[in-house]
PDB file of N, CA and C in Angstrom:
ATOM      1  N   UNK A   1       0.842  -1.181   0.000  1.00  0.00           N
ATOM      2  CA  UNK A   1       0.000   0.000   0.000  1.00  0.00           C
ATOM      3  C   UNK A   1       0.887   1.245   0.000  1.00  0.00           C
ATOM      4  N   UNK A   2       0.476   2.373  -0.864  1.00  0.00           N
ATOM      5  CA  UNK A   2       1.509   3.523  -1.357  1.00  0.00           C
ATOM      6  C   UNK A   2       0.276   4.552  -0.011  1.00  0.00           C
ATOM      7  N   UNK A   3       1.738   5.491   0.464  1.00  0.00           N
ATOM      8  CA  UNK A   3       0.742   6.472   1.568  1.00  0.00           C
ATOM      9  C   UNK A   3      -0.363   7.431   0.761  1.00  0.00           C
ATOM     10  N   UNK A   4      -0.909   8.266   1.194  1.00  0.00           N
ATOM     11  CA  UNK A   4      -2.195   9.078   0.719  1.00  0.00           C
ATOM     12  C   UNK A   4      -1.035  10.350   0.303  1.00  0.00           C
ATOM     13  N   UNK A   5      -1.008  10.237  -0.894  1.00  0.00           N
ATOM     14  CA  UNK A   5      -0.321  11.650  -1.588  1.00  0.00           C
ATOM     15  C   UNK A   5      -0.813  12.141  -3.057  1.00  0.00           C
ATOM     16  N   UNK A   6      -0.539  13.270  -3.104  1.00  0.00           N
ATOM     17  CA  UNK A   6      -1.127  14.021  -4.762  1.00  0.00           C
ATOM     18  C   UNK A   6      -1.045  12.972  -5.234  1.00  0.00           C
ATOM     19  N   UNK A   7      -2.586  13.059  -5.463  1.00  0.00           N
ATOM     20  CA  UNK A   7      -2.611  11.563  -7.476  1.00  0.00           C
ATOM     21  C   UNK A   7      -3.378  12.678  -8.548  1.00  0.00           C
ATOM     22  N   UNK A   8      -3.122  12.462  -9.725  1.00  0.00           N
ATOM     23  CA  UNK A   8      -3.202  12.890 -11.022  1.00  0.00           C
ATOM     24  C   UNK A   8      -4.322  11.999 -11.691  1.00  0.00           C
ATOM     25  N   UNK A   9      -5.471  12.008 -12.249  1.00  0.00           N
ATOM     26  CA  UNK A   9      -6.086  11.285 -13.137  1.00  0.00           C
ATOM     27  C   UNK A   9      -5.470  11.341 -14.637  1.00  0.00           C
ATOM     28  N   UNK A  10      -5.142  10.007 -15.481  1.00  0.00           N
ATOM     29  CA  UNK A  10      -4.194  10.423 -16.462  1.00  0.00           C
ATOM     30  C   UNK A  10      -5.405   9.823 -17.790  1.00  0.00           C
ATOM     31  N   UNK A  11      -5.155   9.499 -18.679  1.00  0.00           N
ATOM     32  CA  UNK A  11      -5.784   9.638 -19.811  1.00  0.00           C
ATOM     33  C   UNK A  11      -7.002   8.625 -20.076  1.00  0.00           C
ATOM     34  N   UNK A  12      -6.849   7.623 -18.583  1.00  0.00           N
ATOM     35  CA  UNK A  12      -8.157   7.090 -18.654  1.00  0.00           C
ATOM     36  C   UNK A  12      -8.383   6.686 -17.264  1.00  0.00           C
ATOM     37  N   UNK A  13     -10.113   6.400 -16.901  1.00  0.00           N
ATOM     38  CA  UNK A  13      -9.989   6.391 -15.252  1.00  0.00           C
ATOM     39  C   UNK A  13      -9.515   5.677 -14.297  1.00  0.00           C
ATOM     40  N   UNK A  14      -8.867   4.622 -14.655  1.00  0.00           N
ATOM     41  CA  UNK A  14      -7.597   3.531 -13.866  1.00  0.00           C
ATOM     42  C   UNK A  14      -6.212   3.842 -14.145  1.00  0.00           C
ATOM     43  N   UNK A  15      -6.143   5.169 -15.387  1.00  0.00           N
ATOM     44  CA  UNK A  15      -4.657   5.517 -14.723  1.00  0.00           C
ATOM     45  C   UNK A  15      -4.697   6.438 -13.882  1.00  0.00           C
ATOM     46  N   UNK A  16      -3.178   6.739 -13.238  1.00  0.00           N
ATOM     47  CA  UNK A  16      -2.902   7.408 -12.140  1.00  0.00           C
ATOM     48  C   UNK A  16      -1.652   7.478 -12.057  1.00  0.00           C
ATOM     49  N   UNK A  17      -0.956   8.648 -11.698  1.00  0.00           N
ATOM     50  CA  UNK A  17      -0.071   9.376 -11.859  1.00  0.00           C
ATOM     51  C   UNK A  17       0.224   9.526 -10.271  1.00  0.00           C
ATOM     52  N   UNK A  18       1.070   8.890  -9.241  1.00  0.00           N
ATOM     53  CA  UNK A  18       1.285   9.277  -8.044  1.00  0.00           C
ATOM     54  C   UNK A  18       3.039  10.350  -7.983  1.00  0.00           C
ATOM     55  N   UNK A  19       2.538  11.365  -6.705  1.00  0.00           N
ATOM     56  CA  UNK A  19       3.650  12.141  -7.066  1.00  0.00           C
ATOM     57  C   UNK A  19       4.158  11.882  -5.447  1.00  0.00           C
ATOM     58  N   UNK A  20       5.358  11.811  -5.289  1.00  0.00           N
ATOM     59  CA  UNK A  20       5.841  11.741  -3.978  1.00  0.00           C
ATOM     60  C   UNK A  20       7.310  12.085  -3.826  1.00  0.00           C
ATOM     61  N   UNK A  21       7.522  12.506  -2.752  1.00  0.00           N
ATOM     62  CA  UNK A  21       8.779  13.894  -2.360  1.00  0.00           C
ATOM     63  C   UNK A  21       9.703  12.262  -2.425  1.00  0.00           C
ATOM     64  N   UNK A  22      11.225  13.737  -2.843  1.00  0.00           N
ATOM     65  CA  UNK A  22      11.863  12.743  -2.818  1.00  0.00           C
ATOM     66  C   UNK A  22      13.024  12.502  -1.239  1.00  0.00           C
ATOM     67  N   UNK A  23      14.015  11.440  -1.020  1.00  0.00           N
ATOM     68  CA  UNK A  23      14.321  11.327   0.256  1.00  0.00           C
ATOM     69  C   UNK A  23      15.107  12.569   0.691  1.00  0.00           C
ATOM     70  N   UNK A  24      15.008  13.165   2.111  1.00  0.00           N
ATOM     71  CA  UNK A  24      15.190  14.681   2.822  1.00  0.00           C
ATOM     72  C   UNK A  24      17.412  13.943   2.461  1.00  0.00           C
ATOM     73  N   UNK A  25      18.034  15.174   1.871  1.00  0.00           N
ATOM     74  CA  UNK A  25      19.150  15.639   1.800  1.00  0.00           C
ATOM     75  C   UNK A  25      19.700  14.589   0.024  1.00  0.00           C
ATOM     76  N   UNK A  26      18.838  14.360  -0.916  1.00  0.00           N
ATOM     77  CA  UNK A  26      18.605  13.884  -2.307  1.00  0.00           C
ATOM     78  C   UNK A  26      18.439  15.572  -2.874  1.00  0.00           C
ATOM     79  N   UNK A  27      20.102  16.132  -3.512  1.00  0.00           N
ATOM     80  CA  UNK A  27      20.170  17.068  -4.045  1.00  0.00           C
ATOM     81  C   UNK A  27      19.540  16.943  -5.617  1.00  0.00           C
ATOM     82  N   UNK A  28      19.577  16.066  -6.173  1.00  0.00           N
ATOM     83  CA  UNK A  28      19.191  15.970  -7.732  1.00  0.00           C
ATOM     84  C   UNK A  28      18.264  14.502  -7.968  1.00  0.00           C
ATOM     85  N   UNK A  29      17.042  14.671  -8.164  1.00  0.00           N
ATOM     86  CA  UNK A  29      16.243  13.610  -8.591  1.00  0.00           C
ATOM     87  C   UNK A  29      16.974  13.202 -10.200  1.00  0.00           C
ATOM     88  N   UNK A  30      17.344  11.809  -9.966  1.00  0.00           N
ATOM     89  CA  UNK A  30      17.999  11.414 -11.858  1.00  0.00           C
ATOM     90  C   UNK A  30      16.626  10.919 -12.770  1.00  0.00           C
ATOM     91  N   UNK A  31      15.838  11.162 -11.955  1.00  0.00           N
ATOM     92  CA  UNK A  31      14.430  10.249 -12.807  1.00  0.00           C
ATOM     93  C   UNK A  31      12.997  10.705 -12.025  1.00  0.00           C
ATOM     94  N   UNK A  32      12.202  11.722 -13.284  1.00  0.00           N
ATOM     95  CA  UNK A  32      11.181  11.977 -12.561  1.00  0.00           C
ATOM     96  C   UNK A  32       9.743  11.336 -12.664  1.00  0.00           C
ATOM     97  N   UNK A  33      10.187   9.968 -13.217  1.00  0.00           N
ATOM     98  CA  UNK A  33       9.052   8.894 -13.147  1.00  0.00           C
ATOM     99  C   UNK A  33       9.591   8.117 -13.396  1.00  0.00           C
ATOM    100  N   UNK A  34       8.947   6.465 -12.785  1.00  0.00           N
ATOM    101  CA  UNK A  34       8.735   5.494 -11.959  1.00  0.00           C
ATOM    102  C   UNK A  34       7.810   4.640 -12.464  1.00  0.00           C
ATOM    103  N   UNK A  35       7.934   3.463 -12.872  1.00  0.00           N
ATOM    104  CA  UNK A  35       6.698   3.014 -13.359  1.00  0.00           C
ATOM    105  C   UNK A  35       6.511   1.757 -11.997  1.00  0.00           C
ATOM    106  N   UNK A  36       5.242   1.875 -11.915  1.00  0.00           N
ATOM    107  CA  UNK A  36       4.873   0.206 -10.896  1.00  0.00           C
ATOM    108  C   UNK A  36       4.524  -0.700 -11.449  1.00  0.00           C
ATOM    109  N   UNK A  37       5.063  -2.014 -11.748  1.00  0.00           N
ATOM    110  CA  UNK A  37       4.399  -3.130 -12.781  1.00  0.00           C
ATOM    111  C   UNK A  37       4.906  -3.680 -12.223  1.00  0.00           C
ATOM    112  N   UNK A  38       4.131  -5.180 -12.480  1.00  0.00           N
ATOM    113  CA  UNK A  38       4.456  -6.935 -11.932  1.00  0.00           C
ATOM    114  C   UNK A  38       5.264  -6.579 -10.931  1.00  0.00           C
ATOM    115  N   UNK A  39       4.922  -6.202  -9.601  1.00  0.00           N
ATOM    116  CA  UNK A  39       5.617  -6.156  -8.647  1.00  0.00           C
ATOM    117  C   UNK A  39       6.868  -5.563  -8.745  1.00  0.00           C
ATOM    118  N   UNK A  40       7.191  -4.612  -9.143  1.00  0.00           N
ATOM    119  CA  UNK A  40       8.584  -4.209  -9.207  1.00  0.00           C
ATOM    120  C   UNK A  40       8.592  -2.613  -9.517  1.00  0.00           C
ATOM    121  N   UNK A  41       9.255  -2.076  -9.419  1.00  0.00           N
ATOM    122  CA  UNK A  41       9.500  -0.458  -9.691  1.00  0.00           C
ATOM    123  C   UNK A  41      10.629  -0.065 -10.128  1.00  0.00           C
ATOM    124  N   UNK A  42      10.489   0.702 -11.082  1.00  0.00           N
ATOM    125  CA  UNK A  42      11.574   1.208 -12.049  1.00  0.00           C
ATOM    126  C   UNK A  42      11.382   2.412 -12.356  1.00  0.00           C
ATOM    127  N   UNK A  43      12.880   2.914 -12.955  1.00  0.00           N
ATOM    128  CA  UNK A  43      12.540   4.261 -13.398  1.00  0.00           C
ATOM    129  C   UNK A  43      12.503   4.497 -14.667  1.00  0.00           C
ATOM    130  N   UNK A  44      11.658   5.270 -15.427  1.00  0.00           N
ATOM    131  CA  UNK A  44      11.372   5.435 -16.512  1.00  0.00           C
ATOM    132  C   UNK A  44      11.657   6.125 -16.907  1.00  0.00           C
ATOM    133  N   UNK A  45      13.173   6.192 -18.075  1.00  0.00           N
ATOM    134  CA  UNK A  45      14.115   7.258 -18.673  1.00  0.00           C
ATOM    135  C   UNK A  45      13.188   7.826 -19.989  1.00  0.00           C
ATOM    136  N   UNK A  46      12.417   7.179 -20.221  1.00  0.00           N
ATOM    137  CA  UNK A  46      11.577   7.511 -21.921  1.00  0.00           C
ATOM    138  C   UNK A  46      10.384   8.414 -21.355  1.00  0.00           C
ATOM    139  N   UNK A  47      10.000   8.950 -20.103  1.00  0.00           N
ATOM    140  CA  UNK A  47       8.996  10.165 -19.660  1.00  0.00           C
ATOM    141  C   UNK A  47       9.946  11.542 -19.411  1.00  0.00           C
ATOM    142  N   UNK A  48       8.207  12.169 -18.926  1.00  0.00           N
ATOM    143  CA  UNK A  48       8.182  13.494 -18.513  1.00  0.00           C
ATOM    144  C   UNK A  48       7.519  13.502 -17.654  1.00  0.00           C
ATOM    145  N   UNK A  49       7.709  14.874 -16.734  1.00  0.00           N
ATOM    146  CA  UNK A  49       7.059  15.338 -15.818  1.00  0.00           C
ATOM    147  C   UNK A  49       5.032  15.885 -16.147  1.00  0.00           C
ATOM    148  N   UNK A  50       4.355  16.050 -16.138  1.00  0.00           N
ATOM    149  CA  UNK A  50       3.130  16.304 -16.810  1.00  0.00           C
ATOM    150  C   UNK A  50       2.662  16.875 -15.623  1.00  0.00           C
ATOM    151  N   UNK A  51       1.623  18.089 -15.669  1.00  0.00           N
ATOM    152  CA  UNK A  51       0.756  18.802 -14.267  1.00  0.00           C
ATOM    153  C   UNK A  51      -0.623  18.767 -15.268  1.00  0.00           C
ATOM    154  N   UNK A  52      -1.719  18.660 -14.305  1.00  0.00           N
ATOM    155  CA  UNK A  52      -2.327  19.172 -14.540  1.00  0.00           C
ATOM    156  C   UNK A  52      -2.851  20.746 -14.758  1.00  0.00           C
ATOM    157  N   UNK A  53      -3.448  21.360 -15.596  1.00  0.00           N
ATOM    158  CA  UNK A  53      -4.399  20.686 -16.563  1.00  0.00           C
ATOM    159  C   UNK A  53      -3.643  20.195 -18.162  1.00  0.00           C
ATOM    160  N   UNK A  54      -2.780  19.567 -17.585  1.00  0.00           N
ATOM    161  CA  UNK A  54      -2.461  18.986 -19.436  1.00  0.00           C
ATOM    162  C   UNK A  54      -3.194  18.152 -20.195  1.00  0.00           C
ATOM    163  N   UNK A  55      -2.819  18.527 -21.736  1.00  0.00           N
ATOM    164  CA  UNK A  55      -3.851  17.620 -22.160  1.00  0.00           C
ATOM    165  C   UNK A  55      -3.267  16.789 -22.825  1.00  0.00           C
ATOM    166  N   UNK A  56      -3.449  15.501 -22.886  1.00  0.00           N
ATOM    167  CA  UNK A  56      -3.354  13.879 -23.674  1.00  0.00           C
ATOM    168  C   UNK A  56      -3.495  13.807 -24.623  1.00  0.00           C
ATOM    169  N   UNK A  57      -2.540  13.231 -25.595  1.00  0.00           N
ATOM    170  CA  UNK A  57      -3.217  13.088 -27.072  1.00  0.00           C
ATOM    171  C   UNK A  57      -4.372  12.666 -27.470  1.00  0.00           C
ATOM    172  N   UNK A  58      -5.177  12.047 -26.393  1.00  0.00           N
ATOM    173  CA  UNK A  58      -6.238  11.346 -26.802  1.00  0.00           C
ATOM    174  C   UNK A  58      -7.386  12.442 -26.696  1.00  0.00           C
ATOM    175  N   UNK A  59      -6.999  13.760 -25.551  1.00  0.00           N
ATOM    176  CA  UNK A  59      -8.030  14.448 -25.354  1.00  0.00           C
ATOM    177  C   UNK A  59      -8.324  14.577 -24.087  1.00  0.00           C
ATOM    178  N   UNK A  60      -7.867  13.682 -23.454  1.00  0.00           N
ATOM    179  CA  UNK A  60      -8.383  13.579 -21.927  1.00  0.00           C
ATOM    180  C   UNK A  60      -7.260  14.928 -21.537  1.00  0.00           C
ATOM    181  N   UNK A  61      -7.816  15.576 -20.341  1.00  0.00           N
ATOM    182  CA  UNK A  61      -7.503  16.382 -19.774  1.00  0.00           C
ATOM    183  C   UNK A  61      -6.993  15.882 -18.203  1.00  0.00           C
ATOM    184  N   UNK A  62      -5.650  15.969 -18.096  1.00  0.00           N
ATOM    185  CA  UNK A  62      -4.711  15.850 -16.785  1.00  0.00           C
ATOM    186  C   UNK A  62      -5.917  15.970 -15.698  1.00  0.00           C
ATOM    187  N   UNK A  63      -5.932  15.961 -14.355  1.00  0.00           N
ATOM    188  CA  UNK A  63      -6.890  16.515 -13.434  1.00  0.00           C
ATOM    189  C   UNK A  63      -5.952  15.295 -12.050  1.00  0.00           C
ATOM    190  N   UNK A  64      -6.551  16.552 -10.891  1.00  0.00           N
ATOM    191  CA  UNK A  64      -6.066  16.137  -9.537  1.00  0.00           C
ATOM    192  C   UNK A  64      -7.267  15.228  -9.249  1.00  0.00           C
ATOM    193  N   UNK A  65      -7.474  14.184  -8.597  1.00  0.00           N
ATOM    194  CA  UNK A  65      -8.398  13.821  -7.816  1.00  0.00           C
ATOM    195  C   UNK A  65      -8.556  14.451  -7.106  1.00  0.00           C
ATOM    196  N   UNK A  66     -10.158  13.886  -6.883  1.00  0.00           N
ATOM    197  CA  UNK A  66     -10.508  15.188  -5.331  1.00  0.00           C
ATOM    198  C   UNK A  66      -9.854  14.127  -4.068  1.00  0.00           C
ATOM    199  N   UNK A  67      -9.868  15.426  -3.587  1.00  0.00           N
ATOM    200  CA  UNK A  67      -9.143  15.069  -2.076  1.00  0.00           C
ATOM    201  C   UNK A  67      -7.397  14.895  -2.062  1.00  0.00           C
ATOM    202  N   UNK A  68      -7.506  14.560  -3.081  1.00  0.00           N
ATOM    203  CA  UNK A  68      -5.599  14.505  -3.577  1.00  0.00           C
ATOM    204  C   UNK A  68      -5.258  15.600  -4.123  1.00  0.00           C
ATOM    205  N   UNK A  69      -5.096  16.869  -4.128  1.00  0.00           N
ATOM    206  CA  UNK A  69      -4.616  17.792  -4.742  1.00  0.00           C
ATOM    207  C   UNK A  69      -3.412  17.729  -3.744  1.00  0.00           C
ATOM    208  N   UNK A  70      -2.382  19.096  -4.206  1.00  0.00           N
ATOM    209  CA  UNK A  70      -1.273  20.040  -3.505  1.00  0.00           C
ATOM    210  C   UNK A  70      -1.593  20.052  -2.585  1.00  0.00           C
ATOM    211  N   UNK A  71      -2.676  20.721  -2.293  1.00  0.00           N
ATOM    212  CA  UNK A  71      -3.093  21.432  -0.789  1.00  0.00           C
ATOM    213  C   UNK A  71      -4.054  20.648   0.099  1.00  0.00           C
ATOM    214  N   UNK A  72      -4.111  19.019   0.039  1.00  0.00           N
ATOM    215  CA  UNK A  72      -4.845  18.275   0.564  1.00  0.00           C
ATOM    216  C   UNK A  72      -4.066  17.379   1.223  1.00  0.00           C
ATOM    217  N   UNK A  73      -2.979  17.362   0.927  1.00  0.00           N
ATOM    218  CA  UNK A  73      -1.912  16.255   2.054  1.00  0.00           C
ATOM    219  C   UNK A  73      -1.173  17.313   2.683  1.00  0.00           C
ATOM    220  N   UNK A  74      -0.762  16.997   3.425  1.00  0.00           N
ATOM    221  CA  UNK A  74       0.730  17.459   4.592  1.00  0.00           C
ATOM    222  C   UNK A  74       1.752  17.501   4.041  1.00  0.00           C
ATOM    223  N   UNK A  75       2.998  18.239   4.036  1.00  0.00           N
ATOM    224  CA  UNK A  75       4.090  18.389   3.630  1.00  0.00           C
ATOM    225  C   UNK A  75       4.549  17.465   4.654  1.00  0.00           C
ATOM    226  N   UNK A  76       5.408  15.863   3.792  1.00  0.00           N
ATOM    227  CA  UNK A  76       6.536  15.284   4.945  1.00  0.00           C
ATOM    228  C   UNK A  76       7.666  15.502   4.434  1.00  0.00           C
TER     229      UNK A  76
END
């Protein structure tokens, strides 16, 4: 189980985009996404960073979940 932090709705309604700080005295993030599959986590050199409201090639429009925005979790 991943803690309660900003999620992103991404181009369809089972994706999701989780954003989470990186570890306290980590001067340079080398990778700003992460993929979660078959049990394992990696970093994903072939992305980008994306905010909402961006929009998807498909059309779908980026969006925060409710309750998950910026200003809905705690700074840890």
């Amino acid at each position: 189980r991943l803690p309660a932090t900003v999620t992103v709705q991404s181009s369809a309604p089972y994706k999701r985009h989780y954003w989470f700080r990186p570890p306290a005295g980590l001067e340079t993030v080398p990778y700003v996404a992460f993929r979660f599959e078959s049990g394992a986590v990696n970093a994903d050199t072939e992305r980008y960073l994306l905010l909402p409201p961006a929009v998807h090639p498909s059309g779908a429009v980026y969006s925060f979940l409710p309750g998950h925005g910026p200003g809905d979790h705690a700074a840890v």
